[in-house]
Protein backbone atom coordinates (compact mmCIF):
# COMPACT_ATOMS: atom_id res chain seq x y z
CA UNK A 1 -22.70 -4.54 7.31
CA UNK A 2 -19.33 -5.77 6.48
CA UNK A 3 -16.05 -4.91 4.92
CA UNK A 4 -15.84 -4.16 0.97
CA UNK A 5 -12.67 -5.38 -0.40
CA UNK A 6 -11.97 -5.26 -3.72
CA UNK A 7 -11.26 -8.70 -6.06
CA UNK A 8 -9.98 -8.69 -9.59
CA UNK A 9 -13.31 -8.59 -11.70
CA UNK A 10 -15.21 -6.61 -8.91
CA UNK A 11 -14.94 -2.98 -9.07
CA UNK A 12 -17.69 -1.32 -10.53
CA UNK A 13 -18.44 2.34 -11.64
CA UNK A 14 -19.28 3.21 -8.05
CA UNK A 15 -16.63 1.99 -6.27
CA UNK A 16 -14.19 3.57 -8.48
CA UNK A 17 -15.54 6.50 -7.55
CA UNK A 18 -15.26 5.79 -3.97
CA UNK A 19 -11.91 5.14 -4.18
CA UNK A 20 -10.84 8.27 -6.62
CA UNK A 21 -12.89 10.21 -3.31
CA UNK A 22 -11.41 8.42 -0.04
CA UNK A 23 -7.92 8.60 -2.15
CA UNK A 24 -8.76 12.47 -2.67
CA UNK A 25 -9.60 12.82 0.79
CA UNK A 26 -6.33 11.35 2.01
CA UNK A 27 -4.32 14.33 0.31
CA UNK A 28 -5.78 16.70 2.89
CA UNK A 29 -7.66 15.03 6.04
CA UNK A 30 -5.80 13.72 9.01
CA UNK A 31 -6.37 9.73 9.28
CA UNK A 32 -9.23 8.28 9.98
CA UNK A 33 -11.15 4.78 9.81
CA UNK A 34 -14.48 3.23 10.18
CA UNK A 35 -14.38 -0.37 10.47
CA UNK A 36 -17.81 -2.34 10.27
CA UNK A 37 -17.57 -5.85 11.58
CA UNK A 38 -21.24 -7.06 12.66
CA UNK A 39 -20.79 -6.40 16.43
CA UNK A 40 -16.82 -5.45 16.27
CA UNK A 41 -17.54 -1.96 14.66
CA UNK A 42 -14.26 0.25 15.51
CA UNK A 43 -13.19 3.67 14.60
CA UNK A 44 -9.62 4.43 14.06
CA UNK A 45 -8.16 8.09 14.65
CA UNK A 46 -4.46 8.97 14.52
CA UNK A 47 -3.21 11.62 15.58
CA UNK A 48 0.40 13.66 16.30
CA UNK A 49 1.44 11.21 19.15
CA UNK A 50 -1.37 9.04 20.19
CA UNK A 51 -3.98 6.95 18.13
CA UNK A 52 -7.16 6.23 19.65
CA UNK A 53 -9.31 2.88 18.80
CA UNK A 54 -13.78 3.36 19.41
CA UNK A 55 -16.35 1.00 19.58
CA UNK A 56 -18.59 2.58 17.01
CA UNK A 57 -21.37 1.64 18.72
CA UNK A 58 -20.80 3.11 22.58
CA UNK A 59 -18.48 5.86 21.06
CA UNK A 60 -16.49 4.44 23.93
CA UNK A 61 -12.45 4.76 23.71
CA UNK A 62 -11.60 1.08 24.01
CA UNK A 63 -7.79 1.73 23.61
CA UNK A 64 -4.90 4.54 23.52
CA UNK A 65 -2.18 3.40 21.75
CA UNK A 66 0.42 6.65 22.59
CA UNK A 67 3.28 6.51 19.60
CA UNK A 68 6.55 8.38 18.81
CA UNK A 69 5.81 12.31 17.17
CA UNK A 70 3.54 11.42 13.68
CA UNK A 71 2.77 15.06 12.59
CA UNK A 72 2.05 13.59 8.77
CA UNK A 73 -0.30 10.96 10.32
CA UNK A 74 1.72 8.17 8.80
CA UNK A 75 -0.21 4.78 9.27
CA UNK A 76 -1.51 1.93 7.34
CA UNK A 77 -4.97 -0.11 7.74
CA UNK A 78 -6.25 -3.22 6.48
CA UNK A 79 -9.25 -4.18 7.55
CA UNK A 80 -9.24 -7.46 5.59
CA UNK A 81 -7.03 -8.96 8.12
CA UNK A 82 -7.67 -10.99 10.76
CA UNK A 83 -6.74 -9.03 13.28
CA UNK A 84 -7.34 -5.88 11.54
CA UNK A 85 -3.82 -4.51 11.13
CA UNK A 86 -3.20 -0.73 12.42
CA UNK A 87 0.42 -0.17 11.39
CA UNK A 88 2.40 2.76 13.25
CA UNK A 89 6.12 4.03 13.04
CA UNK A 90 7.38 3.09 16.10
CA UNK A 91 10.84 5.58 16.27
CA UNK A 92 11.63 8.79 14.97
CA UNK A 93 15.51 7.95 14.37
CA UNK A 94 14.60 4.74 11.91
CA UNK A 95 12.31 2.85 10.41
CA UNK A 96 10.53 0.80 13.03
CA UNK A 97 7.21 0.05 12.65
CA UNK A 98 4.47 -1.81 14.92
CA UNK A 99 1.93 -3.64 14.31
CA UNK A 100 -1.38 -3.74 16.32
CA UNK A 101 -3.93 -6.26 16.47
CA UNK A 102 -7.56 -3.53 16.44
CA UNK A 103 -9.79 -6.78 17.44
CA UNK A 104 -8.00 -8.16 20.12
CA UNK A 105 -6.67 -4.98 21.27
CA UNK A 106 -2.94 -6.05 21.46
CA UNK A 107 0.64 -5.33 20.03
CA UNK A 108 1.06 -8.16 16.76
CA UNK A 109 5.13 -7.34 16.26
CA UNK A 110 7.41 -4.69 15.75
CA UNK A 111 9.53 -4.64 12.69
CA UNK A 112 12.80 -2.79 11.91
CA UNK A 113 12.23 -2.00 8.52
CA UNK A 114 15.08 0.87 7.57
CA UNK A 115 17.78 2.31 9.18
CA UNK A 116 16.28 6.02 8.58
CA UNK A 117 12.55 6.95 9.27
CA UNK A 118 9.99 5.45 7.36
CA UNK A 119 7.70 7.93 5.32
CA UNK A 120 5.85 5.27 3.87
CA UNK A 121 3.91 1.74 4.79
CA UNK A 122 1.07 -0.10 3.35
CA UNK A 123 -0.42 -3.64 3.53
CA UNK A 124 -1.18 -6.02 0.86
CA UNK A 125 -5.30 -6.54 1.01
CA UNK A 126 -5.22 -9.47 3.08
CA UNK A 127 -2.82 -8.04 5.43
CA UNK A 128 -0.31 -10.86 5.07
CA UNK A 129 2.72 -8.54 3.55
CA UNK A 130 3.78 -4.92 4.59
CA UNK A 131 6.05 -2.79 2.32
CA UNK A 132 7.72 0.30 3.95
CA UNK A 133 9.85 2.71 2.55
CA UNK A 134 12.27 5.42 4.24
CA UNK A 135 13.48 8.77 4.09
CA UNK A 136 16.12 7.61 1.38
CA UNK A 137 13.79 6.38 -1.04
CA UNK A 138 16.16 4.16 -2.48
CA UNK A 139 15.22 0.80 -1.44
CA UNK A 140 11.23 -0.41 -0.68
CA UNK A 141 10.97 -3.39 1.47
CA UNK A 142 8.38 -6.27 1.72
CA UNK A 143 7.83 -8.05 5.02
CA UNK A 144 5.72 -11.10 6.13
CA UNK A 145 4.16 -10.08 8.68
CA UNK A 146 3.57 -13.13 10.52
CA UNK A 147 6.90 -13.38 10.77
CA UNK A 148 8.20 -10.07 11.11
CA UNK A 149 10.83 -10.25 9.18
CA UNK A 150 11.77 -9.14 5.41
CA UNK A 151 11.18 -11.15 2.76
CA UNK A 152 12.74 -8.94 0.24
CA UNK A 153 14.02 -5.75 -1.05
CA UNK A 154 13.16 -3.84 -4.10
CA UNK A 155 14.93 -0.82 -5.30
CA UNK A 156 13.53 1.91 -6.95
CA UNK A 157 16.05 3.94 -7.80
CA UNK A 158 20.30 4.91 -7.43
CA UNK A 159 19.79 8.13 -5.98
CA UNK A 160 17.82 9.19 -2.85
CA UNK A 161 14.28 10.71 -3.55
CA UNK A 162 10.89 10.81 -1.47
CA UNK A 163 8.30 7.98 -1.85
CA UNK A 164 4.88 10.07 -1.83
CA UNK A 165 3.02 6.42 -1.93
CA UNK A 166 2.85 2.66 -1.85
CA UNK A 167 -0.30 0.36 -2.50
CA UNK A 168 -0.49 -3.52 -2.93
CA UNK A 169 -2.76 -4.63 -6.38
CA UNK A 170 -5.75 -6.92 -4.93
CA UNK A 171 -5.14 -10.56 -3.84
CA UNK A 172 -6.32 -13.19 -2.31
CA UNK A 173 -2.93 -14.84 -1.26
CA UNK A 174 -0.08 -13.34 -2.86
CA UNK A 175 0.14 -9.66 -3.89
CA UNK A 176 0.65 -9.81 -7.86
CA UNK A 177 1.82 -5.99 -8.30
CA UNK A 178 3.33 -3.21 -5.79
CA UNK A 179 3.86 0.31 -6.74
CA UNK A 180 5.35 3.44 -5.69
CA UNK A 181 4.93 7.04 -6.76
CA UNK A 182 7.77 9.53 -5.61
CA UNK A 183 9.13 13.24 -6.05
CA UNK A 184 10.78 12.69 -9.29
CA UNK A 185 7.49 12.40 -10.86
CA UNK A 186 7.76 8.33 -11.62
CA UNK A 187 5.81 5.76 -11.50
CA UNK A 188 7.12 2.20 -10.41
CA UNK A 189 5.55 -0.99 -11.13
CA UNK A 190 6.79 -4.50 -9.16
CA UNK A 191 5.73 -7.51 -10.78
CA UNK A 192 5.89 -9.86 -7.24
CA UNK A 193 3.44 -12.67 -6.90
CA UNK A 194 5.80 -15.36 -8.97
CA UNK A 195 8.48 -13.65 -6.45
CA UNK A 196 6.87 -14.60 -4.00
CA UNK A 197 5.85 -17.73 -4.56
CA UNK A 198 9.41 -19.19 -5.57
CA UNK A 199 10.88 -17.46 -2.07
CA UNK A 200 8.50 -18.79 0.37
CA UNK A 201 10.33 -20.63 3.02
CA UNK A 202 9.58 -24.54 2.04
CA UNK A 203 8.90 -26.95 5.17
CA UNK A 204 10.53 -29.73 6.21
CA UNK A 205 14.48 -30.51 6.88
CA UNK A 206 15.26 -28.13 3.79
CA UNK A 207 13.53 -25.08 5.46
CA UNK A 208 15.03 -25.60 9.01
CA UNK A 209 18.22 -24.70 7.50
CA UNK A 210 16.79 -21.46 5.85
CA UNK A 211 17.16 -18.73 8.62
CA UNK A 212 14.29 -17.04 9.54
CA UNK A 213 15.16 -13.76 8.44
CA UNK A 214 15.77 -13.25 4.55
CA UNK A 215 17.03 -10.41 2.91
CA UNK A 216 16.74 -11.37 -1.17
CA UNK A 217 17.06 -8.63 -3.78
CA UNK A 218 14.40 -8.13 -5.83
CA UNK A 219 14.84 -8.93 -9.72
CA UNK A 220 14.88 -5.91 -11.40
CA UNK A 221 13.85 -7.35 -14.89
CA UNK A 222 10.26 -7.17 -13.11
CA UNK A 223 10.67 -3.31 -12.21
CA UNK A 224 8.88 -1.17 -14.67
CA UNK A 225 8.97 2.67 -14.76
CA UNK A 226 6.74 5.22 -16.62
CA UNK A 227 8.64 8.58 -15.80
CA UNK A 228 6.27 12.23 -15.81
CA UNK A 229 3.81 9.66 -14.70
CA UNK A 230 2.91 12.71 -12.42
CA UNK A 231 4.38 16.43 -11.80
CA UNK A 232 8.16 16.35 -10.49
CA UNK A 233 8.18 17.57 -6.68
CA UNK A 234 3.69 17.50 -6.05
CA UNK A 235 2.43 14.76 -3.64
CA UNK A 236 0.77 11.95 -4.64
CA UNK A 237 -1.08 9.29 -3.96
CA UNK A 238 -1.44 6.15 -5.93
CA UNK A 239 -4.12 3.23 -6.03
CA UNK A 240 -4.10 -0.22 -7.87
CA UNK A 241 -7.98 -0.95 -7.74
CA UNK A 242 -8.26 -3.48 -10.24
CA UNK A 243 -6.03 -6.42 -12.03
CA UNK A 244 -7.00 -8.67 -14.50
CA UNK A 245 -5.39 -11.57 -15.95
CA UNK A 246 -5.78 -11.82 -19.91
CA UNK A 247 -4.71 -13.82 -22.73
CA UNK A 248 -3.67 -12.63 -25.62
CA UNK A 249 -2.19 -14.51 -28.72
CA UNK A 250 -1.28 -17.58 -26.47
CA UNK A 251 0.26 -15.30 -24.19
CA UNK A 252 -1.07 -15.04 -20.68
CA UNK A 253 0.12 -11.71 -18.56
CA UNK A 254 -2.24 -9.19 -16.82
CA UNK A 255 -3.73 -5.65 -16.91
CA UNK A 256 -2.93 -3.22 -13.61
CA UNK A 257 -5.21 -0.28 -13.54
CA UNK A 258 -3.48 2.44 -11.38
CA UNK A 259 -5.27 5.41 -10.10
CA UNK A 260 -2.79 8.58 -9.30
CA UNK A 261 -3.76 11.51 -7.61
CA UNK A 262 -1.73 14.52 -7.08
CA UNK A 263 -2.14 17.69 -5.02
CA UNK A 264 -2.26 19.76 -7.16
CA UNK A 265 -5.78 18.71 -8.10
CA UNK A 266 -4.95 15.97 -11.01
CA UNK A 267 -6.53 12.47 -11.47
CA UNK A 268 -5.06 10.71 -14.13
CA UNK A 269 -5.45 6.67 -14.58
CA UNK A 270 -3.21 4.51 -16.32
CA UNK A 271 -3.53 1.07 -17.18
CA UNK A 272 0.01 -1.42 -17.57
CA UNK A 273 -0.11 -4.45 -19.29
CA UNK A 274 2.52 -7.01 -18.72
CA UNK A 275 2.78 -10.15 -20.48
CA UNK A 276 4.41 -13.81 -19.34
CA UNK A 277 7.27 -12.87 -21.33
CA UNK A 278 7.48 -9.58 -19.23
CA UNK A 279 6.74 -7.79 -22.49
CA UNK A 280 4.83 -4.03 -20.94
CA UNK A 281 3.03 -1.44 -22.44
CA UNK A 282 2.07 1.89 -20.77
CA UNK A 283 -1.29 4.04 -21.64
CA UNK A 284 -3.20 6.74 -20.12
CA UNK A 285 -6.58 6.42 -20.01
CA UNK A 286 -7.85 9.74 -18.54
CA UNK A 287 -6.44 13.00 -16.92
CA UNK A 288 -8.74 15.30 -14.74
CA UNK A 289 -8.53 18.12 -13.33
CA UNK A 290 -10.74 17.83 -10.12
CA UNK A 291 -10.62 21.30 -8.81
CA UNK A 292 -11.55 22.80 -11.99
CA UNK A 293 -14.55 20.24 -12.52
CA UNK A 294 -15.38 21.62 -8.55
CA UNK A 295 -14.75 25.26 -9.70
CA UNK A 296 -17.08 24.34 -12.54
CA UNK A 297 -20.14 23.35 -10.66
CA UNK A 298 -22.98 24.78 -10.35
CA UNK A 299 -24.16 26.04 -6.85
């Protein structure tokens, strides 16, 4: 059996369920992952200062990787990297984080993200960038990983406030769309793959006298917010699991479906579209109330 990942044009009813469930889950369960990889089958637990890697098949503890105190579990996975990216804070004073290698067993890089603790990292799906946020909330940054260093800062906001979530849209190279939920109840949107694309570091005797660590500013034309996306103050989570491109009236652009989840029992899903012309348009497609719908059913 081998790893699902999910493509623009691939998610069906079923594994939007999945994720509205393992995203559910995430509110209230400490961390946990099963990784199925033919012979390679691992499962992940983190815990408060030590995260242990199994072979699923000998329920043997093939590593113990001990880290600084994690009482919110804070960690990011993505299993459709190579080396199956675990990503860990790696200090309590600021935003370090390290990245471990969960096939080969061994430390990939550490990378000093923020100067305050980090309450937030993800991957993109191919494990090729990692975006981290800190305590401040201010500024989310983007990193190559296989360079461990930042490629680029985006800002969500002027004043401090807590970044509940981060998730990367789909990709198979470049990560079209990152966003962020946070305390104030918003919902950001960061429109990155043409970004990215125009910063990469070119080859040749123009990019040996680009340094090796970049710190660009984000564009902010490409920052879109939908505010009361979710209740002020209530943790969330957030999900992009599906992007389309489209083409409408000439125009080509794309449509980000965003799942949002919030603990006090809400599942709402919103769709963006965003045009070449960075022309957007917000809707909601649905708002649930999961608990009651639990409350509801019939025993």
């Amino acid at each position: 059996m081998g790893s699902k990942f999910l493509m623009p044009g691939q998610v069906d009813c079923a594994t939007k369920e999945l994720l509205v469930l393992s995203t559910l889950l995430r509110c209230y369960l400490v961390q946990i992952f099963l990784l199925l990889l033919g012979q390679e089958s691992r499962l992940i637990v983190i815990l408060q200062d030590k995260a242990y890697i199994y072979d699923l098949n000998s329920l043997a503890v093939l590593e113990t990787i001990d880290t600084v105190p994690n009482n919110k579990g804070l960690c990011a996975f993505c299993p459709g990297s190579e080396g199956c990216y675990l990503a860990l804070p790696a200090s309590t004073s600021k935003g370090s984080v390290l990245i471990y290698n969960t096939v080969e067993l061994q430390s990939v890089c550490q990378i000093d993200a923020h100067r305050s603790p980090l309450v937030g990292i993800t991957f993109s799906s191919t494990g090729t960038y990692l975006a981290t946020a800190s305590e401040q909330g201010t500024i989310i940054r983007v990193h190559l990983v296989s360079q461990a260093t930042e490629s680029y800062s985006v800002r969500r906001g002027t004043y401090p406030s807590t970044i509940y979530a981060l998730s990367f849209g789909p990709c198979v190279e470049f990560p079209e769309f990152l966003v962020a939920t946070s305390s104030s109840g918003s919902l950001h949107t960061f429109s990155l793959g043409q970004t990215i694309k125009q910063r990469r570091k070119p080859s040749g005797v123009i990019g040996s006298l680009i340094p090796d660590t970049l710190s660009d500013s984000f564009d902010q034309t490409y920052h879109h917010i939908l505010h009361n996306a979710a209740p002020a103050g209530v943790k969330s989570h957030v999900r992009i699991y599906n992007v389309d491109s489209t083409c409408t009236s000439g125009a080509s652009g794309f449509r980000v479906s965003i799942f949002i989840i919030s603990h006090n029992g809400y599942f709402r899903e919103y769709t963006l579209k965003i045009t070449e012309l960075n022309e957007f348009s917000w809707s909601l497609e649905r708002e649930i109330n999961l608990l009651d719908n639990i409350l509801n059913e019939p025993f």
